[in-house]
PDBML (XML) file of the C-alpha atoms, coordinates in Angstrom:
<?xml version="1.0" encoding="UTF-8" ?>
<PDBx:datablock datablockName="MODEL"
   xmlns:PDBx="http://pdbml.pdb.org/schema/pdbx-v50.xsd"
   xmlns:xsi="http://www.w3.org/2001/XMLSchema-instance"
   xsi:schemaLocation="http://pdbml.pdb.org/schema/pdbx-v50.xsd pdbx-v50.xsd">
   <PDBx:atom_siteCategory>
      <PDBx:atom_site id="1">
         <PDBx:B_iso_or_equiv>0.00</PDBx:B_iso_or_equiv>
         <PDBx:Cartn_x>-158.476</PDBx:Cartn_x>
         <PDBx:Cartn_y>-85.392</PDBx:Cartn_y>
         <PDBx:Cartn_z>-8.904</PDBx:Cartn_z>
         <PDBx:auth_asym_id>A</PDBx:auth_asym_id>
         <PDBx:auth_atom_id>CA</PDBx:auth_atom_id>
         <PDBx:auth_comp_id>UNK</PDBx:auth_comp_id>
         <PDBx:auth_seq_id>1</PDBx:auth_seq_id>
         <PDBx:group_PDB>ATOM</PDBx:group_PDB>
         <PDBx:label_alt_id xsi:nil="true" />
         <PDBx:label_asym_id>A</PDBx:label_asym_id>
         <PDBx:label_atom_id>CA</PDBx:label_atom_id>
         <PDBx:label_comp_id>UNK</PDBx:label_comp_id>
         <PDBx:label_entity_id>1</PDBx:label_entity_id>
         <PDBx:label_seq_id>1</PDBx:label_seq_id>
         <PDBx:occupancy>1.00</PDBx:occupancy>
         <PDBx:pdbx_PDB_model_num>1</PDBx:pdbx_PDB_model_num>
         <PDBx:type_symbol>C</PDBx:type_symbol>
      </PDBx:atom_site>
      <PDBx:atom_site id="2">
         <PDBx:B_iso_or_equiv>0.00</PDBx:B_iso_or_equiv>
         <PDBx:Cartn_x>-160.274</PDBx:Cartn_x>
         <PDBx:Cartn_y>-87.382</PDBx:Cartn_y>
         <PDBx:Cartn_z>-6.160</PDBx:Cartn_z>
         <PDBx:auth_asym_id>A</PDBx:auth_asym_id>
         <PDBx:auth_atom_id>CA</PDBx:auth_atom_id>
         <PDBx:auth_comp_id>UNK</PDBx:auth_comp_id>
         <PDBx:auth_seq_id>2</PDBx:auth_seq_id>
         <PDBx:group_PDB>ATOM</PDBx:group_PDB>
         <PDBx:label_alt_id xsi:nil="true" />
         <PDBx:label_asym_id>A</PDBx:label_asym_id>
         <PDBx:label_atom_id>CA</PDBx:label_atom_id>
         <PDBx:label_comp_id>UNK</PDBx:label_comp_id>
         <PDBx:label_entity_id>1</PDBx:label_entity_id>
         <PDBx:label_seq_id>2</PDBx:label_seq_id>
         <PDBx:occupancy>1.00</PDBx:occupancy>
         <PDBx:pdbx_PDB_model_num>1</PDBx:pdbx_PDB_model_num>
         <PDBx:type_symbol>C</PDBx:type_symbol>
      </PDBx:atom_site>
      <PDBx:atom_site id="3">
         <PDBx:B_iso_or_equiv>0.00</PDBx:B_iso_or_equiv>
         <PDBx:Cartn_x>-162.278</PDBx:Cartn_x>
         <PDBx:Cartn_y>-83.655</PDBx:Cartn_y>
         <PDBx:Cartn_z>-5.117</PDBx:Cartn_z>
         <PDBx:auth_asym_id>A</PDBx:auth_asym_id>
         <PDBx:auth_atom_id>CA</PDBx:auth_atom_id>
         <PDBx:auth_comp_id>UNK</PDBx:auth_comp_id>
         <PDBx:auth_seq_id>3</PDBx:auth_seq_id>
         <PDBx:group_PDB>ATOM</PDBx:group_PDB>
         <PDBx:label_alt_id xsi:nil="true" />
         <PDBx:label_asym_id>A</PDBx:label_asym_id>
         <PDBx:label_atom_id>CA</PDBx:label_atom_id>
         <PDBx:label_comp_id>UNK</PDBx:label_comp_id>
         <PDBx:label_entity_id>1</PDBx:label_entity_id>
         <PDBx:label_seq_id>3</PDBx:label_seq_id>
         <PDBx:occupancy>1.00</PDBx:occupancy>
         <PDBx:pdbx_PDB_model_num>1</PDBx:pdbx_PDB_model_num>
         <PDBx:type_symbol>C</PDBx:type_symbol>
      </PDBx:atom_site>
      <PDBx:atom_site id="4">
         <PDBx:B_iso_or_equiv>0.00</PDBx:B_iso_or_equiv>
         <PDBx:Cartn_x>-165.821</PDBx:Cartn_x>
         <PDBx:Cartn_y>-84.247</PDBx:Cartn_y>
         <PDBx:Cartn_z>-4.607</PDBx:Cartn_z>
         <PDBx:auth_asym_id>A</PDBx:auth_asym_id>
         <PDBx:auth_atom_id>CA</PDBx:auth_atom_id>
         <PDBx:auth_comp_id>UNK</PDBx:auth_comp_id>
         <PDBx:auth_seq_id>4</PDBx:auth_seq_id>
         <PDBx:group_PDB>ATOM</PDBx:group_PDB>
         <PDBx:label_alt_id xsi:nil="true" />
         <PDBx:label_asym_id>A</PDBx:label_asym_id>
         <PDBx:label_atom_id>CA</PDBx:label_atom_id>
         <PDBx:label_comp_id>UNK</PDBx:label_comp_id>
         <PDBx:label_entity_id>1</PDBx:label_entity_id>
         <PDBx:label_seq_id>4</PDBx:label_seq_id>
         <PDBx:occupancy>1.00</PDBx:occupancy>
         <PDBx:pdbx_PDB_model_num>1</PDBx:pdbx_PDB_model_num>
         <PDBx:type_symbol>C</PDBx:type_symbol>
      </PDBx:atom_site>
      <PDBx:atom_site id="5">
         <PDBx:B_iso_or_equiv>0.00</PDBx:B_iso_or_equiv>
         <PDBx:Cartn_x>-166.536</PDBx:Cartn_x>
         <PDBx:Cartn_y>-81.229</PDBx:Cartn_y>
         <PDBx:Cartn_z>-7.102</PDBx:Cartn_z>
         <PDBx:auth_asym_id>A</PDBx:auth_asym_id>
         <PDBx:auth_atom_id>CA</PDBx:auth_atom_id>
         <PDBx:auth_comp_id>UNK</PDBx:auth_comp_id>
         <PDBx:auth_seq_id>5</PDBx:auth_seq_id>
         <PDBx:group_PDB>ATOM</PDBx:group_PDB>
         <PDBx:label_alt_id xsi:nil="true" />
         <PDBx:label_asym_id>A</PDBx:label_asym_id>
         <PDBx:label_atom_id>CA</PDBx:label_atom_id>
         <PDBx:label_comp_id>UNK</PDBx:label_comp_id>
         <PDBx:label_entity_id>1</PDBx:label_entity_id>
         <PDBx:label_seq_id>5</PDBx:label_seq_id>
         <PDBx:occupancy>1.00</PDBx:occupancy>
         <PDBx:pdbx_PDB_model_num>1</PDBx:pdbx_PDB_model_num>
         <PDBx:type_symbol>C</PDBx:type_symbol>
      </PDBx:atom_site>
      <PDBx:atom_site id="6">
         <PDBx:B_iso_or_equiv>0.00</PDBx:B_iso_or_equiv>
         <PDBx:Cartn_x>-169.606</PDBx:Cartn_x>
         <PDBx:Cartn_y>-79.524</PDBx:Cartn_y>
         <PDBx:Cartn_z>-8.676</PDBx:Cartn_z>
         <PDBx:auth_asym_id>A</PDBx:auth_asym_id>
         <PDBx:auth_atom_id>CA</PDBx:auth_atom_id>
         <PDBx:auth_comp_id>UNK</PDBx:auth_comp_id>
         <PDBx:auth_seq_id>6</PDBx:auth_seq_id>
         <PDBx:group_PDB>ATOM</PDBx:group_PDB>
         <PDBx:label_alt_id xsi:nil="true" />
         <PDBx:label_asym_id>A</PDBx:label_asym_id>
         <PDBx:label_atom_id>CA</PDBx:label_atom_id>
         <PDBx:label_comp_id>UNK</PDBx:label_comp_id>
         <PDBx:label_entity_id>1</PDBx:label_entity_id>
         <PDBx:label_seq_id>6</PDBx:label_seq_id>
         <PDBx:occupancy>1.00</PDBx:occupancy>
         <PDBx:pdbx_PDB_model_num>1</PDBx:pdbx_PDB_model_num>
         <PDBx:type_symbol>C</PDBx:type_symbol>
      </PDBx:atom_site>
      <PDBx:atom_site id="7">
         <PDBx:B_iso_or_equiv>0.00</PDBx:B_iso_or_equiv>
         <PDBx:Cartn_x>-169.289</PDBx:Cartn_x>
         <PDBx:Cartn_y>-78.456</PDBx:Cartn_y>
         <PDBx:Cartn_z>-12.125</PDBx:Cartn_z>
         <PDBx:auth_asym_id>A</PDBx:auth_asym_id>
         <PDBx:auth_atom_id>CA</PDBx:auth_atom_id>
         <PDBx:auth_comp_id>UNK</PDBx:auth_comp_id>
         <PDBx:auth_seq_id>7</PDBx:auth_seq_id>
         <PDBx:group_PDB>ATOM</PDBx:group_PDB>
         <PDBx:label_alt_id xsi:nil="true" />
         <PDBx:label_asym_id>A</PDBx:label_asym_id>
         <PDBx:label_atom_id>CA</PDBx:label_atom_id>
         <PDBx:label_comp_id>UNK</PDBx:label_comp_id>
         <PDBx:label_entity_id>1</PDBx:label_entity_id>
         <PDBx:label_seq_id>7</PDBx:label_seq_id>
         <PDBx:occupancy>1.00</PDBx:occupancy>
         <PDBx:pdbx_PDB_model_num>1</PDBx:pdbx_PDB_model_num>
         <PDBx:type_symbol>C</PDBx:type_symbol>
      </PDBx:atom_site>
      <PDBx:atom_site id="8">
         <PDBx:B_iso_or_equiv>0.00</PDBx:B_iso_or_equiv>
         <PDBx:Cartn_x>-170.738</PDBx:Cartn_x>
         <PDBx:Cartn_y>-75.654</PDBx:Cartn_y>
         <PDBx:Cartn_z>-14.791</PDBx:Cartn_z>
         <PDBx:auth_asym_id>A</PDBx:auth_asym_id>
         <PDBx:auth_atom_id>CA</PDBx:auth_atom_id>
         <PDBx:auth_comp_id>UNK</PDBx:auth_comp_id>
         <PDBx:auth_seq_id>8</PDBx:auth_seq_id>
         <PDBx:group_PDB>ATOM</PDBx:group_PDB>
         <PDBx:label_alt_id xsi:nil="true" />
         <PDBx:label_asym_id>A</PDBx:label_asym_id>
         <PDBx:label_atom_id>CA</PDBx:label_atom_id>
         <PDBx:label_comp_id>UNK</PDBx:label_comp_id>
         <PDBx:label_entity_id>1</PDBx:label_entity_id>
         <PDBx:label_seq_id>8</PDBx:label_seq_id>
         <PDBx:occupancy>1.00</PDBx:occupancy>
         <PDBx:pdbx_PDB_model_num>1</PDBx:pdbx_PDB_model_num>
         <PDBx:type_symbol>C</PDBx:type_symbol>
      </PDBx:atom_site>
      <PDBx:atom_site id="9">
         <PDBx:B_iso_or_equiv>0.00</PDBx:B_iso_or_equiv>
         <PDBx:Cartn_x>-169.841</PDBx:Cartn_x>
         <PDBx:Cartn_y>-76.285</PDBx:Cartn_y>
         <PDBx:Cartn_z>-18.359</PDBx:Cartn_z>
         <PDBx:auth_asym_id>A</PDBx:auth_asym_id>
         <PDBx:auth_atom_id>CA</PDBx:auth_atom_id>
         <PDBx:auth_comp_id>UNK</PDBx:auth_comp_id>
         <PDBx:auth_seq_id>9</PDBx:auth_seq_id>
         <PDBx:group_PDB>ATOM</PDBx:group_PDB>
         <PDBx:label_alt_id xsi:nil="true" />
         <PDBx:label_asym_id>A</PDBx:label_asym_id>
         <PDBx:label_atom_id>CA</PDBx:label_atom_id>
         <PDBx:label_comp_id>UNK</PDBx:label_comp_id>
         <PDBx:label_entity_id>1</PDBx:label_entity_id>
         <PDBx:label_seq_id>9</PDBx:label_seq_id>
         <PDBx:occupancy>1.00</PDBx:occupancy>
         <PDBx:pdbx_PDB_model_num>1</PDBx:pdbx_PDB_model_num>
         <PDBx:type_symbol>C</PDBx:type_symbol>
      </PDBx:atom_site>
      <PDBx:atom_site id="10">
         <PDBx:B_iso_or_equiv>0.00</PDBx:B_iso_or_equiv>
         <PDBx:Cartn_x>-171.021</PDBx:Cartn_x>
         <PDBx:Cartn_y>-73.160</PDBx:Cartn_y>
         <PDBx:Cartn_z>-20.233</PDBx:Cartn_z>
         <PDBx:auth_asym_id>A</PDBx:auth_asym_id>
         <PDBx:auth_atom_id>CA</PDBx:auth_atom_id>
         <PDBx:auth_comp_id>UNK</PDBx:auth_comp_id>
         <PDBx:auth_seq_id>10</PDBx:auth_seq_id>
         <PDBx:group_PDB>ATOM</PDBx:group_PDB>
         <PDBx:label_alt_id xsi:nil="true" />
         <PDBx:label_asym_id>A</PDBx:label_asym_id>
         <PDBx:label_atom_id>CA</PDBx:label_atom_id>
         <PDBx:label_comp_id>UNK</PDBx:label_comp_id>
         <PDBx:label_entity_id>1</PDBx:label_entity_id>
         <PDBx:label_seq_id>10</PDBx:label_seq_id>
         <PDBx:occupancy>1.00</PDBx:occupancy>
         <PDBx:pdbx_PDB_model_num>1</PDBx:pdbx_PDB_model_num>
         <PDBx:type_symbol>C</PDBx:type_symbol>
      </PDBx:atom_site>
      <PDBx:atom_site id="11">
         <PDBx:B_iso_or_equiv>0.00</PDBx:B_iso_or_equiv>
         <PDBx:Cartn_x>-171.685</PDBx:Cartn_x>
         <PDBx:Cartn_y>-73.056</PDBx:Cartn_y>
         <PDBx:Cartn_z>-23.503</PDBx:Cartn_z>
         <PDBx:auth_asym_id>A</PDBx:auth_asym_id>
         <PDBx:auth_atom_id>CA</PDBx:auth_atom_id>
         <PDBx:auth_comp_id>UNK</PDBx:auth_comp_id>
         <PDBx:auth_seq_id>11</PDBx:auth_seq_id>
         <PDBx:group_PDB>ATOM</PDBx:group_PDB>
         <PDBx:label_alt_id xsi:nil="true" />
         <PDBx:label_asym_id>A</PDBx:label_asym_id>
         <PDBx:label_atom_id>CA</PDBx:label_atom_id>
         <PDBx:label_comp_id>UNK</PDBx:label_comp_id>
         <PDBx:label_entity_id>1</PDBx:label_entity_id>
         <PDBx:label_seq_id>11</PDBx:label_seq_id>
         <PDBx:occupancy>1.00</PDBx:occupancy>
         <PDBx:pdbx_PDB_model_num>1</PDBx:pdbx_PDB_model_num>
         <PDBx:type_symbol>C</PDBx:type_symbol>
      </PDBx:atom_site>
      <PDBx:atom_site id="12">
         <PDBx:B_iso_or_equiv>0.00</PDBx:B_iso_or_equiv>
         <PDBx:Cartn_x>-170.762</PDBx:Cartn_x>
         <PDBx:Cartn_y>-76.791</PDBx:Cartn_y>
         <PDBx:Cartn_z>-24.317</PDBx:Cartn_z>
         <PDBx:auth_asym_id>A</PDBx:auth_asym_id>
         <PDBx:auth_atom_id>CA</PDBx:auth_atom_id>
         <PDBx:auth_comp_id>UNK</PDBx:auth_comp_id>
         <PDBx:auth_seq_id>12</PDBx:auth_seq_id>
         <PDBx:group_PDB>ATOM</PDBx:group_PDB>
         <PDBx:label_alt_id xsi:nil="true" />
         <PDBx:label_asym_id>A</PDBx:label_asym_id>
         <PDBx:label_atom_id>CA</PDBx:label_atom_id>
         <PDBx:label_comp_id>UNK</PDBx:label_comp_id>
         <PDBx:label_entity_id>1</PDBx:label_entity_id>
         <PDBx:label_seq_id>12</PDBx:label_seq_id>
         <PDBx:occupancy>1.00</PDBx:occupancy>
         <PDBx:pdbx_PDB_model_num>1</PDBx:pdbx_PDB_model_num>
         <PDBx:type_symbol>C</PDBx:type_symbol>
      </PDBx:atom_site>
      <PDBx:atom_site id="13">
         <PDBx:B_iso_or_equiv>0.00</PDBx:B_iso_or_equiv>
         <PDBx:Cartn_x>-172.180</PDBx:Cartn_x>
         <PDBx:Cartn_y>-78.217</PDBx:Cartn_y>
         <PDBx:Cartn_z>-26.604</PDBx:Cartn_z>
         <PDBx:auth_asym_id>A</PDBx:auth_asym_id>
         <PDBx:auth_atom_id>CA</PDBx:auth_atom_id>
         <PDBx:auth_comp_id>UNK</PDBx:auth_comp_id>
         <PDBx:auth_seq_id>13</PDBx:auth_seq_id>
         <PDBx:group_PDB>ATOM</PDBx:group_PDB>
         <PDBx:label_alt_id xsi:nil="true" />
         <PDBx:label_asym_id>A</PDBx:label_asym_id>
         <PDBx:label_atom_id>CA</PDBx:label_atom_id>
         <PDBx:label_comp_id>UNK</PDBx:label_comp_id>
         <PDBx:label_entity_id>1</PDBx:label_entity_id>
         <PDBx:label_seq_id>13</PDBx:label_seq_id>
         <PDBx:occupancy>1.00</PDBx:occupancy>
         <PDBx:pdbx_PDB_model_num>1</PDBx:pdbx_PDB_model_num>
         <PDBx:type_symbol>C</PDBx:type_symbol>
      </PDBx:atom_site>
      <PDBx:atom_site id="14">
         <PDBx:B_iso_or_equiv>0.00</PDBx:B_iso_or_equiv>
         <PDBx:Cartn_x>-171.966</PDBx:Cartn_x>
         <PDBx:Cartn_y>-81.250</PDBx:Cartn_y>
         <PDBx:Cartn_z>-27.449</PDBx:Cartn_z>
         <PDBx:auth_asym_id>A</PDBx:auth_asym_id>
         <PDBx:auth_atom_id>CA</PDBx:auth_atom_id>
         <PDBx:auth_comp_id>UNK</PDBx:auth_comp_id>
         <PDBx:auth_seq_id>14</PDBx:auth_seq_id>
         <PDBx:group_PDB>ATOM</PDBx:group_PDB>
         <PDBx:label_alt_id xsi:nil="true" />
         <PDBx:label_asym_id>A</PDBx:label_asym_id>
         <PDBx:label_atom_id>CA</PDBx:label_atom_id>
         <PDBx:label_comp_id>UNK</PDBx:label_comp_id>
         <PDBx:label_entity_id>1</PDBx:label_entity_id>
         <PDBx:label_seq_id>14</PDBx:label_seq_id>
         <PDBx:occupancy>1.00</PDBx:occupancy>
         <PDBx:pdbx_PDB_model_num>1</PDBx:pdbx_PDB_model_num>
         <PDBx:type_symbol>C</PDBx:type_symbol>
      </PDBx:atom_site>
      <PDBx:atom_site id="15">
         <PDBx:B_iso_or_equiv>0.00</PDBx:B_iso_or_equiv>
         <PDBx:Cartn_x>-169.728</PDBx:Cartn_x>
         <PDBx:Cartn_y>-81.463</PDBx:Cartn_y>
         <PDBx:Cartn_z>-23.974</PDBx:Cartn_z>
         <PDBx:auth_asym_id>A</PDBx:auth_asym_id>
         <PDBx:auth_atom_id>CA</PDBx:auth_atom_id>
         <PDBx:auth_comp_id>UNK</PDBx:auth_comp_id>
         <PDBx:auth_seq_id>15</PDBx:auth_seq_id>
         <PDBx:group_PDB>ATOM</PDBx:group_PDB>
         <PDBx:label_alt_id xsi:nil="true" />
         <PDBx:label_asym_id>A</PDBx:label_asym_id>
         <PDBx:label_atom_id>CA</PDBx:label_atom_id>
         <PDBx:label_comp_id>UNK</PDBx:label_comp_id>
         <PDBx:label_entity_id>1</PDBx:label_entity_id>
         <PDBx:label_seq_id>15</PDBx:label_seq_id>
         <PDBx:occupancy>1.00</PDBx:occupancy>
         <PDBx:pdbx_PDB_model_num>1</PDBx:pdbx_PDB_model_num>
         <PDBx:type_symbol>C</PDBx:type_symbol>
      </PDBx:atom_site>
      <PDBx:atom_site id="16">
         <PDBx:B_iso_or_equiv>0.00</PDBx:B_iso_or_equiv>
         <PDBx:Cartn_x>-166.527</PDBx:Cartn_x>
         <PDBx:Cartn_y>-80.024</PDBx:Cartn_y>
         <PDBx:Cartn_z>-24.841</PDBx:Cartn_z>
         <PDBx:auth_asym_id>A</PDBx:auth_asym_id>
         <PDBx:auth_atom_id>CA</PDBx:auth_atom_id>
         <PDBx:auth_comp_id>UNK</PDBx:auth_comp_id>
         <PDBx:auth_seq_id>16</PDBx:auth_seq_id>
         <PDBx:group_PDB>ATOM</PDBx:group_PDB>
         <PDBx:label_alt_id xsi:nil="true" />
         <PDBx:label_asym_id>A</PDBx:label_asym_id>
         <PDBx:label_atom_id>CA</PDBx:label_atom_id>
         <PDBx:label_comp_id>UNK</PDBx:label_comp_id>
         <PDBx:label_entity_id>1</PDBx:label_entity_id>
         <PDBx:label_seq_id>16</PDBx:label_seq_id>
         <PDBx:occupancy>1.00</PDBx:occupancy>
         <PDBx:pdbx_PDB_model_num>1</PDBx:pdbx_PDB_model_num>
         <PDBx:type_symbol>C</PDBx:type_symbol>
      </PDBx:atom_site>
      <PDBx:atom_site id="17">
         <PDBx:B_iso_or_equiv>0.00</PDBx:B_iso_or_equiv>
         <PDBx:Cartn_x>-165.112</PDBx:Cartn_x>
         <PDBx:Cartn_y>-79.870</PDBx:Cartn_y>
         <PDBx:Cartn_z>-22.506</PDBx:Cartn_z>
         <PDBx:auth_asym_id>A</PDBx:auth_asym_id>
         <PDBx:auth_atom_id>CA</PDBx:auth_atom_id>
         <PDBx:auth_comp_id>UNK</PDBx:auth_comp_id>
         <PDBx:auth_seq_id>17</PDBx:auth_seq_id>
         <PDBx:group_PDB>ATOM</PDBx:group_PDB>
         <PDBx:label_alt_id xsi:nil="true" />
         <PDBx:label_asym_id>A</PDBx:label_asym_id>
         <PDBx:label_atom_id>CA</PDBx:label_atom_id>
         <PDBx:label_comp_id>UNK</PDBx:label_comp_id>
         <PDBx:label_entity_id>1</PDBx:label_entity_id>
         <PDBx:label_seq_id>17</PDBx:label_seq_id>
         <PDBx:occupancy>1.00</PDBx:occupancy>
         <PDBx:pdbx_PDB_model_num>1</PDBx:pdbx_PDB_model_num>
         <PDBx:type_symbol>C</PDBx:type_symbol>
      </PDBx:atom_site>
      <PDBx:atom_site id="18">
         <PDBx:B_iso_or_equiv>0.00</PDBx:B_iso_or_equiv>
         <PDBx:Cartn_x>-167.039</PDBx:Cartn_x>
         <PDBx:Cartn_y>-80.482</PDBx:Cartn_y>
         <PDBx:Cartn_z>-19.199</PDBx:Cartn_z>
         <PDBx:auth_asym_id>A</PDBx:auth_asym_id>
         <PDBx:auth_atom_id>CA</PDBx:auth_atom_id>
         <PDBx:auth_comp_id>UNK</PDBx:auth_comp_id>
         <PDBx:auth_seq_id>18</PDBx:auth_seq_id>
         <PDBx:group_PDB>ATOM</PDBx:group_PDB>
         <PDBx:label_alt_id xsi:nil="true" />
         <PDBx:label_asym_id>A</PDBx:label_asym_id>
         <PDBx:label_atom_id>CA</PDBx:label_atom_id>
         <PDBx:label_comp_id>UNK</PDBx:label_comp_id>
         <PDBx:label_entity_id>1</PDBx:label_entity_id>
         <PDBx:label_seq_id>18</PDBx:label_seq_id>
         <PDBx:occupancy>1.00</PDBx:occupancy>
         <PDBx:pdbx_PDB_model_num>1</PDBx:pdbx_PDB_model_num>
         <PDBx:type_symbol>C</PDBx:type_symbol>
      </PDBx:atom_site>
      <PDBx:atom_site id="19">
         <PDBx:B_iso_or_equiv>0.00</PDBx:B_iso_or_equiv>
         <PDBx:Cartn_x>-168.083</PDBx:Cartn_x>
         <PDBx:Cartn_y>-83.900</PDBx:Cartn_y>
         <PDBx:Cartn_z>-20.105</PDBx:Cartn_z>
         <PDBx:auth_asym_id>A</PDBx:auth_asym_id>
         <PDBx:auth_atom_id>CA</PDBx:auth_atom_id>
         <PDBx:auth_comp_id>UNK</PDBx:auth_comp_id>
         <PDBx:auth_seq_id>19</PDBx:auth_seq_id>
         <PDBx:group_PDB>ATOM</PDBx:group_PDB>
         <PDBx:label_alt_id xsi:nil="true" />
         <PDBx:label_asym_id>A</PDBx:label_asym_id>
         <PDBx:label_atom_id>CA</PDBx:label_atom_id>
         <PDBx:label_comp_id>UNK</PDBx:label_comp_id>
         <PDBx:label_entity_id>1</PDBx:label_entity_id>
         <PDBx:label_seq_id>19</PDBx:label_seq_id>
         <PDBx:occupancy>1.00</PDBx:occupancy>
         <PDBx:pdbx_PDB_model_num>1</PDBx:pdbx_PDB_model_num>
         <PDBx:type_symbol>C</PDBx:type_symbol>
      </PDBx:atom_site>
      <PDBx:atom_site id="20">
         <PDBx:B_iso_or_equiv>0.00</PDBx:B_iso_or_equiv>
         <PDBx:Cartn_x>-164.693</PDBx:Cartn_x>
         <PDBx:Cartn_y>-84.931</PDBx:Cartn_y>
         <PDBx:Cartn_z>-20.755</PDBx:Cartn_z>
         <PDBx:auth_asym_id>A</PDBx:auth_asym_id>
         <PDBx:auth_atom_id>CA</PDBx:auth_atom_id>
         <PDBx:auth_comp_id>UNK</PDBx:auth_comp_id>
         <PDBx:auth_seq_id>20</PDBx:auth_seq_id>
         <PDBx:group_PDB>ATOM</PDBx:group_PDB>
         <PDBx:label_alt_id xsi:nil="true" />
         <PDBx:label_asym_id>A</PDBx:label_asym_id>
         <PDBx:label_atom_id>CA</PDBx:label_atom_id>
         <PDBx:label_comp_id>UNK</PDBx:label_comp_id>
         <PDBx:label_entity_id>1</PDBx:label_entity_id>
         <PDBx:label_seq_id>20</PDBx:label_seq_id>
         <PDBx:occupancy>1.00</PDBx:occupancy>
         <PDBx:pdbx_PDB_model_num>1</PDBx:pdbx_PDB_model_num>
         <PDBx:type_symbol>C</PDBx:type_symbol>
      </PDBx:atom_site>
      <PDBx:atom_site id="21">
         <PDBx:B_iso_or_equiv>0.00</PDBx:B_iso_or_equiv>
         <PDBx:Cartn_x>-163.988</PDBx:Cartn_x>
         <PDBx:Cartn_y>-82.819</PDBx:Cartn_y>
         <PDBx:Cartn_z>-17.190</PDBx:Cartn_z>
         <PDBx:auth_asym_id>A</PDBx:auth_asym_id>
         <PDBx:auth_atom_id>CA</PDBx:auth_atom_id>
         <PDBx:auth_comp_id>UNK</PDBx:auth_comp_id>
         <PDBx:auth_seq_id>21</PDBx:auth_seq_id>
         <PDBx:group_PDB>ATOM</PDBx:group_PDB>
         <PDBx:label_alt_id xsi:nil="true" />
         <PDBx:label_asym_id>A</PDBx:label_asym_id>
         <PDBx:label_atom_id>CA</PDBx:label_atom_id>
         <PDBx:label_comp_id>UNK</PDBx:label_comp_id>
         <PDBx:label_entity_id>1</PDBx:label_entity_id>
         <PDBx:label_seq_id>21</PDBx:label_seq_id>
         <PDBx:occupancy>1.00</PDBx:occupancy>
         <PDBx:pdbx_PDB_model_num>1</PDBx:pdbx_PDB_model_num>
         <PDBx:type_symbol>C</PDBx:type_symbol>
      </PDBx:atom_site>
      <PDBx:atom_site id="22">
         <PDBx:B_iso_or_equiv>0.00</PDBx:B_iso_or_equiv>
         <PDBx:Cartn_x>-166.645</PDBx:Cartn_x>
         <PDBx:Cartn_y>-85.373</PDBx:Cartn_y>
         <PDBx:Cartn_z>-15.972</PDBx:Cartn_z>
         <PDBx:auth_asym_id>A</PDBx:auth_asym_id>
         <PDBx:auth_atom_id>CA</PDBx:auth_atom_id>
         <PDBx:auth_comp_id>UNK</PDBx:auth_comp_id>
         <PDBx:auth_seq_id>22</PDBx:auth_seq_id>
         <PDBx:group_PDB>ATOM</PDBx:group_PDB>
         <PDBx:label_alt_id xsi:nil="true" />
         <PDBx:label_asym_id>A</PDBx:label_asym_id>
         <PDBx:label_atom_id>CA</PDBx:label_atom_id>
         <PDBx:label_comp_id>UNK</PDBx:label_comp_id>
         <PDBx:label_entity_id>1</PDBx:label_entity_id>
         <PDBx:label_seq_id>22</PDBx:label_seq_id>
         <PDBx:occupancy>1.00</PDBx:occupancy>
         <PDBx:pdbx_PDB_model_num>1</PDBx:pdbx_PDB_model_num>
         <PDBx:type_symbol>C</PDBx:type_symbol>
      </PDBx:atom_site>
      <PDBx:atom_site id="23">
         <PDBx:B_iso_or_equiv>0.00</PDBx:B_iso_or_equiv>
         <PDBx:Cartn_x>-164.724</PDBx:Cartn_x>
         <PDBx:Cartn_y>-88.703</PDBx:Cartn_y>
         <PDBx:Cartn_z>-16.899</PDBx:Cartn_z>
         <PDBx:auth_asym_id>A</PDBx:auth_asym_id>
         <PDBx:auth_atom_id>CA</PDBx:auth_atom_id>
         <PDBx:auth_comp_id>UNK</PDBx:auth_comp_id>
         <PDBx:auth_seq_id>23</PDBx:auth_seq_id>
         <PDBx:group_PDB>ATOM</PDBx:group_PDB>
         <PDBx:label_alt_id xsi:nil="true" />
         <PDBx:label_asym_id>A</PDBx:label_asym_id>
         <PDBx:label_atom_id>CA</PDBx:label_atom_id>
         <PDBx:label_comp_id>UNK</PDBx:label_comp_id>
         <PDBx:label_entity_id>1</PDBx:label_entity_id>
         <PDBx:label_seq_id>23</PDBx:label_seq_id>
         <PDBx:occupancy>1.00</PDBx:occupancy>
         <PDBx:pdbx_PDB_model_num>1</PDBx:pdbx_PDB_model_num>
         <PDBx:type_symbol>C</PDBx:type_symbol>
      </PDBx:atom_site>
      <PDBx:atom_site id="24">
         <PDBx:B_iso_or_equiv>0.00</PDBx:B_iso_or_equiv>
         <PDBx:Cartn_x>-161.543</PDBx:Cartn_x>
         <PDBx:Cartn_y>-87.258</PDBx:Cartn_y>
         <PDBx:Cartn_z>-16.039</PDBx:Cartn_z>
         <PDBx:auth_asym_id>A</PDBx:auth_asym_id>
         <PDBx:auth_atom_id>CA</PDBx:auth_atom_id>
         <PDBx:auth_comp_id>UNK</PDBx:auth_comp_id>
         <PDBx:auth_seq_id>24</PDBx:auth_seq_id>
         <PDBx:group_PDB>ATOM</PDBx:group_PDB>
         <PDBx:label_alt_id xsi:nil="true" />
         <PDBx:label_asym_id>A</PDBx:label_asym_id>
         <PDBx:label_atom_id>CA</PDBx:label_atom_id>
         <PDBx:label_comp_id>UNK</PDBx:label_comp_id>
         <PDBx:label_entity_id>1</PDBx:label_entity_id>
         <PDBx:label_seq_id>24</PDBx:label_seq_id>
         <PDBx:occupancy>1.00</PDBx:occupancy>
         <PDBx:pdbx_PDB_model_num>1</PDBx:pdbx_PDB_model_num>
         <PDBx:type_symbol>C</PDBx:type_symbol>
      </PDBx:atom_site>
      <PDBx:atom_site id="25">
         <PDBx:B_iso_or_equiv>0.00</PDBx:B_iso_or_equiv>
         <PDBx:Cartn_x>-162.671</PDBx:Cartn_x>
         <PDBx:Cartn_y>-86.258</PDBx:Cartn_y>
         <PDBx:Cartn_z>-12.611</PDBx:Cartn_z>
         <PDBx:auth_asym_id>A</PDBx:auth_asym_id>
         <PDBx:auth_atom_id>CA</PDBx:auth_atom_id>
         <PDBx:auth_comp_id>UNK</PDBx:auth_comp_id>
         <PDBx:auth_seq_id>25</PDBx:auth_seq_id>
         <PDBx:group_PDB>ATOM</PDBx:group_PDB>
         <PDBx:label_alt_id xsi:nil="true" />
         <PDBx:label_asym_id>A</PDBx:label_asym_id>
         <PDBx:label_atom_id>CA</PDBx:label_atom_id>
         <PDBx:label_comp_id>UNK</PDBx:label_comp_id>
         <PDBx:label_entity_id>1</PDBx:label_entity_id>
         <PDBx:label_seq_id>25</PDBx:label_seq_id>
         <PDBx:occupancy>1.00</PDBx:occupancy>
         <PDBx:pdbx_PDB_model_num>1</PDBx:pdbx_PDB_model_num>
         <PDBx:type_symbol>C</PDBx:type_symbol>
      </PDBx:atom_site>
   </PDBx:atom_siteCategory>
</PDBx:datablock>
């Protein structure tokens, strides 16, 4: 959870679900 991590959301939208990935993480 704590990984220093670079991430691709594709085909999100309005940000489902990499945005939420970005809070969580």
């Amino acid at each position: 959870v704590s990984s220093v991590l670079r991430g691709l959301d594709v085909g999100s939208g309005p940000g489902i679900p990499g945005l939420l990935l970005a809070w969580q993480l």
